[in-house]
C-alpha atoms as a PDB file:
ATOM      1  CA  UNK A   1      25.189  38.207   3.948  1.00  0.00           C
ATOM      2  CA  UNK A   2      21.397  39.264   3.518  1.00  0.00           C
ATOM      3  CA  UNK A   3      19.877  36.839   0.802  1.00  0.00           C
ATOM      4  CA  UNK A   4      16.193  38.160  -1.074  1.00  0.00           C
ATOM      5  CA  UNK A   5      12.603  36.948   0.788  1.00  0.00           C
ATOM      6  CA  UNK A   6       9.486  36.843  -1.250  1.00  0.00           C
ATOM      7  CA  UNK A   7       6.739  38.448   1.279  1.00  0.00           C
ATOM      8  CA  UNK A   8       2.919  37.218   0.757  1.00  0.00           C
ATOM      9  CA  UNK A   9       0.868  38.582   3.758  1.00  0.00           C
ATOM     10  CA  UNK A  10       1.787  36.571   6.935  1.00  0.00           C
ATOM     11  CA  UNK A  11       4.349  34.478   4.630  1.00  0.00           C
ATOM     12  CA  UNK A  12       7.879  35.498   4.673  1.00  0.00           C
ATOM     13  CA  UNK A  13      10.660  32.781   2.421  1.00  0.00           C
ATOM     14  CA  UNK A  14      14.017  33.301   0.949  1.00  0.00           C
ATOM     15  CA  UNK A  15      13.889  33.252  -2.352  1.00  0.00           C
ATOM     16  CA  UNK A  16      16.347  30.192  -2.563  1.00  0.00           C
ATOM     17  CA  UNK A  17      14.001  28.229  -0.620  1.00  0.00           C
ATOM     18  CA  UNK A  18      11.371  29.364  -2.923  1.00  0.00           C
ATOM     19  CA  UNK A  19      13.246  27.582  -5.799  1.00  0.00           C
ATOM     20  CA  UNK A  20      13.840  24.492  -3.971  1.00  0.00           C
ATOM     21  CA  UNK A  21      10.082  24.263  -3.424  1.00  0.00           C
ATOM     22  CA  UNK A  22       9.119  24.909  -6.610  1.00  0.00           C
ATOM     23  CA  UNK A  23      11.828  22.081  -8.011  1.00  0.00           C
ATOM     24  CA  UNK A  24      10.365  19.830  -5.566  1.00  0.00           C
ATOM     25  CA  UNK A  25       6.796  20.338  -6.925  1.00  0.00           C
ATOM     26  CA  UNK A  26       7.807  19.813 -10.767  1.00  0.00           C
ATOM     27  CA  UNK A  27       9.553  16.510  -9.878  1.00  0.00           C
ATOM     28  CA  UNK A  28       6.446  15.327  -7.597  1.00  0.00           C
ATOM     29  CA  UNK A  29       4.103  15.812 -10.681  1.00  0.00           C
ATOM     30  CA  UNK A  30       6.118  14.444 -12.891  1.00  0.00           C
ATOM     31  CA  UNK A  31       6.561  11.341 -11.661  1.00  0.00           C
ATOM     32  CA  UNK A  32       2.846  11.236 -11.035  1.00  0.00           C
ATOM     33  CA  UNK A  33       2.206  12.195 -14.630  1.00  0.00           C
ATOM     34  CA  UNK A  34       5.038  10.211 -16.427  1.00  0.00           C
ATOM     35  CA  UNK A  35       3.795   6.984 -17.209  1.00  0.00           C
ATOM     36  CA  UNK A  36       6.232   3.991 -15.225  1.00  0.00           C
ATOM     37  CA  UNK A  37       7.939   1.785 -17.786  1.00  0.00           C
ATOM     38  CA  UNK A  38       9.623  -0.877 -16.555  1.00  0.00           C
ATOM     39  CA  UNK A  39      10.285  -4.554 -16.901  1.00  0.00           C
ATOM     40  CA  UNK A  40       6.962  -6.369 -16.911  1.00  0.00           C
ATOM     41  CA  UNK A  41       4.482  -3.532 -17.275  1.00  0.00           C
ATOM     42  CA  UNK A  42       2.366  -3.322 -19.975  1.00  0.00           C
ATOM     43  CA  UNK A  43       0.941  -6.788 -20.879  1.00  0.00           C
ATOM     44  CA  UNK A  44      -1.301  -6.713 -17.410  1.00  0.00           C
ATOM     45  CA  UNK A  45      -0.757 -10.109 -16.640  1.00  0.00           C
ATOM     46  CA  UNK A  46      -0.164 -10.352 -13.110  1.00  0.00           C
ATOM     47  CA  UNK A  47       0.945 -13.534 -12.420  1.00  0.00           C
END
């Protein structure tokens, strides 16, 4: 079974891996971008 490869130069990847990368990068920014709301955030106290 011969899957497809996405060939840039000296970079050869299946295109399946290419979509797991690419998943892995949306999730990474959003939970960098999304601001965190959970139980105590929000008033800043931080006592």
């Amino acid at each position: 079974m011969n899957g497809s490869y996405v060939d840039w130069g000296v970079v050869h990847i299946s295109v399946a891996n290419l979509v797991v990368i690419a998943v892995m990068v949306v999730v990474f920014l959003l939970a960098v971008l999304v601001p965190f709301h959970g139980p105590g955030s929000g008033d800043g106290d931080a006592s």
